[in-house]
PDB file of N, CA and C in Angstrom:
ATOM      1  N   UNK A   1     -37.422  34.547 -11.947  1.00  0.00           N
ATOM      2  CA  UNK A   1     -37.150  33.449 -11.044  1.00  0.00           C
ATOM      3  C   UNK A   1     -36.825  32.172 -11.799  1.00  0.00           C
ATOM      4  N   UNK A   2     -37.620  32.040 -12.643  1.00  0.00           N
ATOM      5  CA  UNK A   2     -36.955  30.501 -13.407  1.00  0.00           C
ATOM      6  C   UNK A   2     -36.205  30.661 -14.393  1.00  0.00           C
ATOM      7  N   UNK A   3     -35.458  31.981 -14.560  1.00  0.00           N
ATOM      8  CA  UNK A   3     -33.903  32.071 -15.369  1.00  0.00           C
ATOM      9  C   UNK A   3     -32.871  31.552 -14.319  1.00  0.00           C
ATOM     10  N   UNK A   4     -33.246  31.782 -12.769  1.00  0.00           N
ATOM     11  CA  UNK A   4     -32.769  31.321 -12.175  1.00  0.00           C
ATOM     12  C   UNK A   4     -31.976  30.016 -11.674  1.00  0.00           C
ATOM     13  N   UNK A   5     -33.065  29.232 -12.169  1.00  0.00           N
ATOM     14  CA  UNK A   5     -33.004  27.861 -11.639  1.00  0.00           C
ATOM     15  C   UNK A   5     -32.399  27.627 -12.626  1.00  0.00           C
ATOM     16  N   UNK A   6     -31.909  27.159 -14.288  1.00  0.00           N
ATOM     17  CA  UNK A   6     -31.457  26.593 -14.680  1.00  0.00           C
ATOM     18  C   UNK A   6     -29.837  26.575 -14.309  1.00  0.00           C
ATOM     19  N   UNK A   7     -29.157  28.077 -14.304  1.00  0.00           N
ATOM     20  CA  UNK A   7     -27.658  28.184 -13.844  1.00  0.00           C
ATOM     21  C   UNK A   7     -28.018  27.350 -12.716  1.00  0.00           C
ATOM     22  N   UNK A   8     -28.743  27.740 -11.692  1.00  0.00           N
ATOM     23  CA  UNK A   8     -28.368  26.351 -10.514  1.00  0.00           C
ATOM     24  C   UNK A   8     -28.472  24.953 -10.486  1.00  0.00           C
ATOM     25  N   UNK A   9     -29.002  25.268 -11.231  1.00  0.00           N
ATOM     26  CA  UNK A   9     -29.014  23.583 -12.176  1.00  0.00           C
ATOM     27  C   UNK A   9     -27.767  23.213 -12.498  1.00  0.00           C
ATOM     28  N   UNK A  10     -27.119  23.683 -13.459  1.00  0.00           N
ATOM     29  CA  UNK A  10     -26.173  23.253 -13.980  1.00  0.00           C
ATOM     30  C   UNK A  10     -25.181  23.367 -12.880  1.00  0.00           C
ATOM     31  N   UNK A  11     -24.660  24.338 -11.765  1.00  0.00           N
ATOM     32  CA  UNK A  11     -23.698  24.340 -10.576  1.00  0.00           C
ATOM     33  C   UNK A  11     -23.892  23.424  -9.873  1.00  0.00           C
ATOM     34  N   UNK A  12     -24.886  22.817  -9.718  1.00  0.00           N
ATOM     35  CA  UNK A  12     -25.624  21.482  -9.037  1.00  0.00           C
ATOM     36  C   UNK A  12     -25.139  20.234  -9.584  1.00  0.00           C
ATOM     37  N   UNK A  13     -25.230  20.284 -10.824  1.00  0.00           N
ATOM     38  CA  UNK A  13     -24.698  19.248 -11.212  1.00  0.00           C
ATOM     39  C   UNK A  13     -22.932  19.410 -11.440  1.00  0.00           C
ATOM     40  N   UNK A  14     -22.641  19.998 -11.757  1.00  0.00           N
ATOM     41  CA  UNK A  14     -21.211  20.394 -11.611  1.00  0.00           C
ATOM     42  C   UNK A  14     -20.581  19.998 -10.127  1.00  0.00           C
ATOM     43  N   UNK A  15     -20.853  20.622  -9.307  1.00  0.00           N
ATOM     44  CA  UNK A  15     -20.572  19.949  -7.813  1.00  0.00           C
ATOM     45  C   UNK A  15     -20.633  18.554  -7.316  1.00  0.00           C
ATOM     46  N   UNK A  16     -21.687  18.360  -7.834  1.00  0.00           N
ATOM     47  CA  UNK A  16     -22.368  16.847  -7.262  1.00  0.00           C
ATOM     48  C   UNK A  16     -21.835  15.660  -8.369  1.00  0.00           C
ATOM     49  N   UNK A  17     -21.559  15.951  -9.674  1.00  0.00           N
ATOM     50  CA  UNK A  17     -21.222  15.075 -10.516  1.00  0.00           C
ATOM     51  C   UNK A  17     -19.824  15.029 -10.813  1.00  0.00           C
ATOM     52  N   UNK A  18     -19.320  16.109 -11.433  1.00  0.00           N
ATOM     53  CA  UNK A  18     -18.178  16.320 -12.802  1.00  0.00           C
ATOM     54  C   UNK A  18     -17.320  16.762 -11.836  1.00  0.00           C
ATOM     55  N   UNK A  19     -17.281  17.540 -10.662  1.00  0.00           N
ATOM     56  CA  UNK A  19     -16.169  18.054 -10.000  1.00  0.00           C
ATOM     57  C   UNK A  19     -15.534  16.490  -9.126  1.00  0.00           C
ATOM     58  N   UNK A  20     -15.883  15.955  -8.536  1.00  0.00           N
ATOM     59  CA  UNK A  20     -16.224  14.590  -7.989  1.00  0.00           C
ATOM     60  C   UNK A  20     -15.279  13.636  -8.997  1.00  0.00           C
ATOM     61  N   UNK A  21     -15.703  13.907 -10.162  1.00  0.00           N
ATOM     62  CA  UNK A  21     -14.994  12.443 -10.978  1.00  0.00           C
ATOM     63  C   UNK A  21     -13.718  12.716 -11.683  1.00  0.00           C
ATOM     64  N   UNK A  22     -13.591  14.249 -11.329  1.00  0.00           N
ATOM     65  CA  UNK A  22     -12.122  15.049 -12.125  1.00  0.00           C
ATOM     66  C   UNK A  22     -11.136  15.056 -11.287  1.00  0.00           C
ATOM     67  N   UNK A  23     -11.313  14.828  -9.255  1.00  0.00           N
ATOM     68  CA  UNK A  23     -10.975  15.102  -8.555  1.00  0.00           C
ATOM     69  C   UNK A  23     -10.189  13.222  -8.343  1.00  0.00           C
ATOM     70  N   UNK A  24     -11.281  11.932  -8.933  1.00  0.00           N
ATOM     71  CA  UNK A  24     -10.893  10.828  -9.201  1.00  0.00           C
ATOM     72  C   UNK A  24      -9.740  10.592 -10.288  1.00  0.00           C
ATOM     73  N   UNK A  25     -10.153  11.032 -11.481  1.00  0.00           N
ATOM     74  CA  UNK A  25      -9.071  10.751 -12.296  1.00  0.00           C
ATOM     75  C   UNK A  25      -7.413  11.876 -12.371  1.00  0.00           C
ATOM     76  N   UNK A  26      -7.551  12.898 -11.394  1.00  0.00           N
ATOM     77  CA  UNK A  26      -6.447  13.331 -11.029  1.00  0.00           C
ATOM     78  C   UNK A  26      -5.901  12.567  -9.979  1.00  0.00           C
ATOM     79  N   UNK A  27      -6.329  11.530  -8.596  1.00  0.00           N
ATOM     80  CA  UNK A  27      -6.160  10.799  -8.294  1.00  0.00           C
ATOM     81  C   UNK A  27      -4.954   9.365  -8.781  1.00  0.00           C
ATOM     82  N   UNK A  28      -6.176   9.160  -9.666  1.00  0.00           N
ATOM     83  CA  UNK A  28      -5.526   8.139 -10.461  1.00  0.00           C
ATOM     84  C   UNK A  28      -4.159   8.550 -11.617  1.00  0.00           C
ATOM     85  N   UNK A  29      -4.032   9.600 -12.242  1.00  0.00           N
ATOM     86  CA  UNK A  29      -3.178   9.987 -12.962  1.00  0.00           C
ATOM     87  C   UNK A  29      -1.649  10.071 -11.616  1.00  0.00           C
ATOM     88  N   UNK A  30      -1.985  10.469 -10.030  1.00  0.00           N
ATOM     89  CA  UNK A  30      -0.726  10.859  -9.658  1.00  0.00           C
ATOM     90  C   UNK A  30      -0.679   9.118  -9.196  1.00  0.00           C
ATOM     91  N   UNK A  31      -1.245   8.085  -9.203  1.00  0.00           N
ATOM     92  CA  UNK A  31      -0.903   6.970  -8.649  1.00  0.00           C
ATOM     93  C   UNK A  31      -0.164   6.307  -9.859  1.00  0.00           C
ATOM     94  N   UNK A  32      -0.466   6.842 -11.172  1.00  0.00           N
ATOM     95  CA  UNK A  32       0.453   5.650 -11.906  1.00  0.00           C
ATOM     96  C   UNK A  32       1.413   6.461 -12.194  1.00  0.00           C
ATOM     97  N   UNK A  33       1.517   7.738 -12.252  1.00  0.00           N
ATOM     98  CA  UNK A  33       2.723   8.331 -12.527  1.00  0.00           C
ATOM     99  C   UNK A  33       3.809   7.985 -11.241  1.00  0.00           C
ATOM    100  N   UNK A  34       3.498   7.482 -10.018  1.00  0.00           N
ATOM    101  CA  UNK A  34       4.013   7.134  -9.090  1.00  0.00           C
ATOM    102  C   UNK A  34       4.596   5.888  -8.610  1.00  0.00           C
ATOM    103  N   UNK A  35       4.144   4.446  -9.064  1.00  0.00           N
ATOM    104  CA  UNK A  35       4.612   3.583  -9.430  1.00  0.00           C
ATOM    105  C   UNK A  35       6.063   3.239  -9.646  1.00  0.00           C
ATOM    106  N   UNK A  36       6.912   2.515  -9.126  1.00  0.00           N
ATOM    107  CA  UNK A  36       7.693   2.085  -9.288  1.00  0.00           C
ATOM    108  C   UNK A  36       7.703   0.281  -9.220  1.00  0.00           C
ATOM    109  N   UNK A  37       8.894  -0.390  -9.883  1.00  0.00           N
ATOM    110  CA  UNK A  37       8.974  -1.761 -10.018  1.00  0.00           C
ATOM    111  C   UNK A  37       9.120  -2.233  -7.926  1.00  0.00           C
ATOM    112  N   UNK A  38       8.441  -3.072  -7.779  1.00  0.00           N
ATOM    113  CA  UNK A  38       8.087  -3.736  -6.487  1.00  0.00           C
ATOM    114  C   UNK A  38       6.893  -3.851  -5.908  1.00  0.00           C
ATOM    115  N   UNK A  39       5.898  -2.500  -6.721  1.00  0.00           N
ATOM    116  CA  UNK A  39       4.906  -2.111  -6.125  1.00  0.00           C
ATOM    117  C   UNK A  39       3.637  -3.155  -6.273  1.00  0.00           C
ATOM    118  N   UNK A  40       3.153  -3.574  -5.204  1.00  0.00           N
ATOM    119  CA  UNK A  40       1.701  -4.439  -5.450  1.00  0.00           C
ATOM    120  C   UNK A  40       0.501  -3.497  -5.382  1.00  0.00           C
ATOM    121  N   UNK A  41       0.166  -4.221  -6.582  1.00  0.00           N
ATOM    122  CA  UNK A  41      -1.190  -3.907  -7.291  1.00  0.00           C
ATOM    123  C   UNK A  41      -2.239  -4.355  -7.402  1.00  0.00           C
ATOM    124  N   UNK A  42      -3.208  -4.070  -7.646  1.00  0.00           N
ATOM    125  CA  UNK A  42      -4.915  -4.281  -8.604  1.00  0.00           C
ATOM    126  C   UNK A  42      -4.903  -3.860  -9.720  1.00  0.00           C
ATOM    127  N   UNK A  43      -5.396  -4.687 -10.533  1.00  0.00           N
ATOM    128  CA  UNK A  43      -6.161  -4.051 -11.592  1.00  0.00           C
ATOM    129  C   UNK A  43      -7.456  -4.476 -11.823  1.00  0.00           C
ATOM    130  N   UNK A  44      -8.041  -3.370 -12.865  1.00  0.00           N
ATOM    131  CA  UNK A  44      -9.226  -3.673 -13.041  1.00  0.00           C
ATOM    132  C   UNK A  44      -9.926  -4.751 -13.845  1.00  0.00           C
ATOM    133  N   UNK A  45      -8.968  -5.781 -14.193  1.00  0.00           N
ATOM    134  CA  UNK A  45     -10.073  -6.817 -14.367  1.00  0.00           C
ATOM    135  C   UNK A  45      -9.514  -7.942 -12.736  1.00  0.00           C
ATOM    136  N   UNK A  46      -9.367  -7.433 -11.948  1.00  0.00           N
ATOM    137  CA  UNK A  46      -9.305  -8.224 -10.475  1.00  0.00           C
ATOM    138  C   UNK A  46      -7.534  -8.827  -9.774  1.00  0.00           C
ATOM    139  N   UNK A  47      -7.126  -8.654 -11.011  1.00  0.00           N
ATOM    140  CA  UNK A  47      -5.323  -9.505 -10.918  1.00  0.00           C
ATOM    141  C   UNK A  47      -4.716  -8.522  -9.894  1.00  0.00           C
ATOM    142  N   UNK A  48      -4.478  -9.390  -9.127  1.00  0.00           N
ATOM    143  CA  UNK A  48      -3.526  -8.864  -8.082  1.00  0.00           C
ATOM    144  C   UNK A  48      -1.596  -9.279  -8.528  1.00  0.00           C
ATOM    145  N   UNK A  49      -0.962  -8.173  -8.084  1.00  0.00           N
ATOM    146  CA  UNK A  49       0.382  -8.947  -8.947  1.00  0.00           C
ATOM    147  C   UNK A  49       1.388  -7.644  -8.219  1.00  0.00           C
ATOM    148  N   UNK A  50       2.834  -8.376  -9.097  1.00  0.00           N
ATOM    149  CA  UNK A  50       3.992  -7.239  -8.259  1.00  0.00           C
ATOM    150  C   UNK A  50       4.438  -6.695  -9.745  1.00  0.00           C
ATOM    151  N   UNK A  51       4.870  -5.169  -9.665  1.00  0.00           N
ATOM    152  CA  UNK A  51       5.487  -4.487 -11.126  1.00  0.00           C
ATOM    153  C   UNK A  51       6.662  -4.847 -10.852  1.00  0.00           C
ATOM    154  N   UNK A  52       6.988  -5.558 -12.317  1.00  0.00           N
ATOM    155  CA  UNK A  52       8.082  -6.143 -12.571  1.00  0.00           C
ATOM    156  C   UNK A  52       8.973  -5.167 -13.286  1.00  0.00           C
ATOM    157  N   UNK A  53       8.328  -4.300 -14.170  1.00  0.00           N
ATOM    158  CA  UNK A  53       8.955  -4.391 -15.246  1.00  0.00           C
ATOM    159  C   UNK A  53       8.178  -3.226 -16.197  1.00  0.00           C
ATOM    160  N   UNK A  54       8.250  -1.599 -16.429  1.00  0.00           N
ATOM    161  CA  UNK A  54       7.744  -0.609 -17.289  1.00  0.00           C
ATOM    162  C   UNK A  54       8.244  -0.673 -18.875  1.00  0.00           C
ATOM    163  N   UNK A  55       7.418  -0.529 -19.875  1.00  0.00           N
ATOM    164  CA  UNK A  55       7.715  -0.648 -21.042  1.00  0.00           C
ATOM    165  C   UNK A  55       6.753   0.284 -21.749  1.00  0.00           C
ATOM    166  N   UNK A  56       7.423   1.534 -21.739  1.00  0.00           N
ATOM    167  CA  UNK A  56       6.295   2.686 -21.724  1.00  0.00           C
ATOM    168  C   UNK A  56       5.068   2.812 -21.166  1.00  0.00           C
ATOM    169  N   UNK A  57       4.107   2.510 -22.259  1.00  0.00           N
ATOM    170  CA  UNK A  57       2.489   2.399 -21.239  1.00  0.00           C
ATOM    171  C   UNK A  57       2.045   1.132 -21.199  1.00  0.00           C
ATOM    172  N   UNK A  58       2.728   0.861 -21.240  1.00  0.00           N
ATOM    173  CA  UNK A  58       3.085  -1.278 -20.697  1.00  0.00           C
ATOM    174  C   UNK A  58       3.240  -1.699 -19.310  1.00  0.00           C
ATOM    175  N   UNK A  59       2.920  -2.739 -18.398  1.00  0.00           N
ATOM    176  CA  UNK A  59       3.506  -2.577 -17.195  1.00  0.00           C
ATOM    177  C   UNK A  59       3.487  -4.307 -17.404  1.00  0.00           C
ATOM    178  N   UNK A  60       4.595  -4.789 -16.831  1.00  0.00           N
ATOM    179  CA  UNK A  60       4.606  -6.320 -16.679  1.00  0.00           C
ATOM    180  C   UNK A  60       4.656  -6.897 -15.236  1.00  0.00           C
ATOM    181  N   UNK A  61       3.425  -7.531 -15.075  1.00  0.00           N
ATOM    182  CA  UNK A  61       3.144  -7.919 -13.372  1.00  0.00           C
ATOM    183  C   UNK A  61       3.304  -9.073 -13.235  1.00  0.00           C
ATOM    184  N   UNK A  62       4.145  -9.479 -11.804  1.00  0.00           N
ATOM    185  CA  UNK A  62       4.161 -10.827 -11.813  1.00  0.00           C
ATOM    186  C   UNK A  62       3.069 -11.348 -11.100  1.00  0.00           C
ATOM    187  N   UNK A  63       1.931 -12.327 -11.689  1.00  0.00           N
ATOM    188  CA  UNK A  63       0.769 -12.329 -10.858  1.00  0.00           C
ATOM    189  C   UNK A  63       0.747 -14.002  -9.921  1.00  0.00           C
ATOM    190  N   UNK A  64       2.241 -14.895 -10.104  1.00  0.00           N
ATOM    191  CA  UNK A  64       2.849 -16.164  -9.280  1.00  0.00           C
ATOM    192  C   UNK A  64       4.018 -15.847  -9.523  1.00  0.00           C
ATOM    193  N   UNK A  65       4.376 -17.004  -8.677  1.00  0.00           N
ATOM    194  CA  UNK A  65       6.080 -17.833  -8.928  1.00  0.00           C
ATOM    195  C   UNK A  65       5.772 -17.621 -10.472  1.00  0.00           C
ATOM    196  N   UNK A  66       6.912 -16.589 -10.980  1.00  0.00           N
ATOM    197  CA  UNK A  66       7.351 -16.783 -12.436  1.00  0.00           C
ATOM    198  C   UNK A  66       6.351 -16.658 -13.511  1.00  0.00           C
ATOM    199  N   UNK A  67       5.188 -16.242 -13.267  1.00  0.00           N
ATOM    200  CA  UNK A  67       4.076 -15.615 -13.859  1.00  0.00           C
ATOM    201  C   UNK A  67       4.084 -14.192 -14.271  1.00  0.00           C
ATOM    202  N   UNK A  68       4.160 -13.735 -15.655  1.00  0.00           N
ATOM    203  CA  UNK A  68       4.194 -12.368 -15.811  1.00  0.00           C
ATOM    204  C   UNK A  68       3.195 -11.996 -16.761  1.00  0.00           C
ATOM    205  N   UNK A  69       2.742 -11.110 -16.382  1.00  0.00           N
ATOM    206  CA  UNK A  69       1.282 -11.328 -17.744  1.00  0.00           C
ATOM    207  C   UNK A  69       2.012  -9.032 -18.314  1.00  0.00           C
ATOM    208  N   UNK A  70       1.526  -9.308 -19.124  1.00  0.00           N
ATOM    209  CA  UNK A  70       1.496  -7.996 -20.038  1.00  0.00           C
ATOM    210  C   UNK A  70       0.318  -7.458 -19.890  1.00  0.00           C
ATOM    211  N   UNK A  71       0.603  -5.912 -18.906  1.00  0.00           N
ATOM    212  CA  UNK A  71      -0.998  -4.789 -18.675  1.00  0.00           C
ATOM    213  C   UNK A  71      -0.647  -3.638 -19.331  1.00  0.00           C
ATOM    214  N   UNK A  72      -1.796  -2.822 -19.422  1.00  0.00           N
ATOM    215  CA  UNK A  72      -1.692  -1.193 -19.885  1.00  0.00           C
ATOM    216  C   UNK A  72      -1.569  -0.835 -18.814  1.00  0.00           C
ATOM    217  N   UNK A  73      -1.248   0.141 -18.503  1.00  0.00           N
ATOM    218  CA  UNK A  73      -0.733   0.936 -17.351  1.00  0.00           C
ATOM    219  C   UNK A  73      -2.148   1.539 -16.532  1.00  0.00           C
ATOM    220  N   UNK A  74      -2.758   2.099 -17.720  1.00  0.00           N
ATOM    221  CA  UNK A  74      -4.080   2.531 -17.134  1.00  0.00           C
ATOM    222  C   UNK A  74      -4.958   1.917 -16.397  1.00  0.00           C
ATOM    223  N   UNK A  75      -4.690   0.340 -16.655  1.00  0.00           N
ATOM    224  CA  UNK A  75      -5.681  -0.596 -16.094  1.00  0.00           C
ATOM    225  C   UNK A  75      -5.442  -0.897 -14.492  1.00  0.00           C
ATOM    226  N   UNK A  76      -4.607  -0.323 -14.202  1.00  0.00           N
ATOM    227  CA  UNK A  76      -4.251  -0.235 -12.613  1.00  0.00           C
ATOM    228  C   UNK A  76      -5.163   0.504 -11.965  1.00  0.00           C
ATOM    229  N   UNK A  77      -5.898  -0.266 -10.996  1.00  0.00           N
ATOM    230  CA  UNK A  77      -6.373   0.813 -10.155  1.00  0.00           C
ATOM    231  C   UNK A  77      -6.200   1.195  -8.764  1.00  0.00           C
ATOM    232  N   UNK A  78      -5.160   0.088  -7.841  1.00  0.00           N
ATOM    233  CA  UNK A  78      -5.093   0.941  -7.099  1.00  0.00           C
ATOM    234  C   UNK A  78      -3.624   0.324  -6.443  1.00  0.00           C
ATOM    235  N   UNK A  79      -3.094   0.733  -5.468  1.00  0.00           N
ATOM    236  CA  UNK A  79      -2.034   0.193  -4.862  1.00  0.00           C
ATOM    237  C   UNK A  79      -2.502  -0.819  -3.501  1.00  0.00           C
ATOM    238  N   UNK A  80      -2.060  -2.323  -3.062  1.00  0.00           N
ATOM    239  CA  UNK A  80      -2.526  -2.676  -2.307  1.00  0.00           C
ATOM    240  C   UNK A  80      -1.244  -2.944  -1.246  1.00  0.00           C
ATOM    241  N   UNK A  81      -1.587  -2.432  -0.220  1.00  0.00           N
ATOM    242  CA  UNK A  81      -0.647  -2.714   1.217  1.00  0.00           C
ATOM    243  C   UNK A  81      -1.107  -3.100   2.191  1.00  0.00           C
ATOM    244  N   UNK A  82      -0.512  -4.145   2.656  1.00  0.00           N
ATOM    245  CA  UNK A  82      -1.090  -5.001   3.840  1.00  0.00           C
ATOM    246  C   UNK A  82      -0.636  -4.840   4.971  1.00  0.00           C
ATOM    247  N   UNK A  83      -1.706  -4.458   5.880  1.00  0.00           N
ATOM    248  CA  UNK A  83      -1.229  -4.195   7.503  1.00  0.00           C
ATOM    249  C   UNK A  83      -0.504  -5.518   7.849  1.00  0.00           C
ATOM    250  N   UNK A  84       0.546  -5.325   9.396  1.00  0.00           N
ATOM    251  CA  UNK A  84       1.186  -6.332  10.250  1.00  0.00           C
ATOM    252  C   UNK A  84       0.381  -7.487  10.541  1.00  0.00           C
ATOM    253  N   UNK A  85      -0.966  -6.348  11.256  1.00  0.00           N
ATOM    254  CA  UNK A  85      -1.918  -7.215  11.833  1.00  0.00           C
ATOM    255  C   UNK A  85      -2.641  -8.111  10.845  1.00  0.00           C
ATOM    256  N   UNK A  86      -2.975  -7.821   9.564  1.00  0.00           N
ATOM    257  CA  UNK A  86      -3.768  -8.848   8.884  1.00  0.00           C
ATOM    258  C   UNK A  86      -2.577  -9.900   8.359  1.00  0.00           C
ATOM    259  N   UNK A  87      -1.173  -9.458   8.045  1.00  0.00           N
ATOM    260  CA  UNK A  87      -0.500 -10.612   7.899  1.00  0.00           C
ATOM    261  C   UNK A  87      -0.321 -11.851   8.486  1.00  0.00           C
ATOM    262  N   UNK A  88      -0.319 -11.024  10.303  1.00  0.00           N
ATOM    263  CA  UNK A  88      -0.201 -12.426  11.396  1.00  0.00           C
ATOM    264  C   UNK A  88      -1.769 -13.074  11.608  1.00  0.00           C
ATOM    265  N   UNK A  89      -2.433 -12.207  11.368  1.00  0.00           N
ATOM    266  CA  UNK A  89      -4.171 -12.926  11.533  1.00  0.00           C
ATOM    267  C   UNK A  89      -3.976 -14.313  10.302  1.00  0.00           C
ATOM    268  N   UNK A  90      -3.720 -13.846   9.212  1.00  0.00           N
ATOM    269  CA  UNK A  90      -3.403 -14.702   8.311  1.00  0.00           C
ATOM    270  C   UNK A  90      -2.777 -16.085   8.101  1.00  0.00           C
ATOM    271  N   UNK A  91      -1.078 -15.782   8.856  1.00  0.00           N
ATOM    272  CA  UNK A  91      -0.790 -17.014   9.681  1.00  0.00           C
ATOM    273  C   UNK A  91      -1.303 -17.951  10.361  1.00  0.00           C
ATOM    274  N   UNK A  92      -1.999 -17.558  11.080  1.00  0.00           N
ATOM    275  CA  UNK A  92      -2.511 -18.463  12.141  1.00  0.00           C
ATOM    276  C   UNK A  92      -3.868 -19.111  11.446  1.00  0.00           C
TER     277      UNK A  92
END
């Protein structure tokens, strides 16, 4: 019985941990391979910005009027799109 428990141990953690975070960074691998110049972004140190501009594993974002800062590609984390409704909530 307690040869038992360790394999379920380890499937336990396999499920609950490592399958979970492989299922994230395949995620993330099809979002930057997907990317094209227009696309608004995040990255992970908070900069919100538009892809200007690919330079291998370079990405150049414009984060104002005429603001372009130089990122790694990896540091993207996610794509941001804004509903109708929060645009006109916004307006007003």
């Amino acid at each position: 019985m307690s040869l038992l428990i360790i394999p379920v141990f380890f499937v336990l953690i396999w499920v609950l941990m490592i399958r979970p975070q492989q299922k994230r960074m395949k995620e993330h691998r099809a979002l930057l391979a997907a990317l094209e110049v227009g696309d608004e972004v995040l990255t992970s140190a908070g900069f919100y910005g538009v892809v200007t501009e690919f330079d291998g594993p370079t990405v150049f974002l414009e984060v104002a009027d005429g603001v372009e800062i130089k990122i790694s590609r990896e540091s993207i984390t996610e794509l941001v799109s804004y509903d109708e409704a929060d645009v006109v909530a916004d307006d007003k």
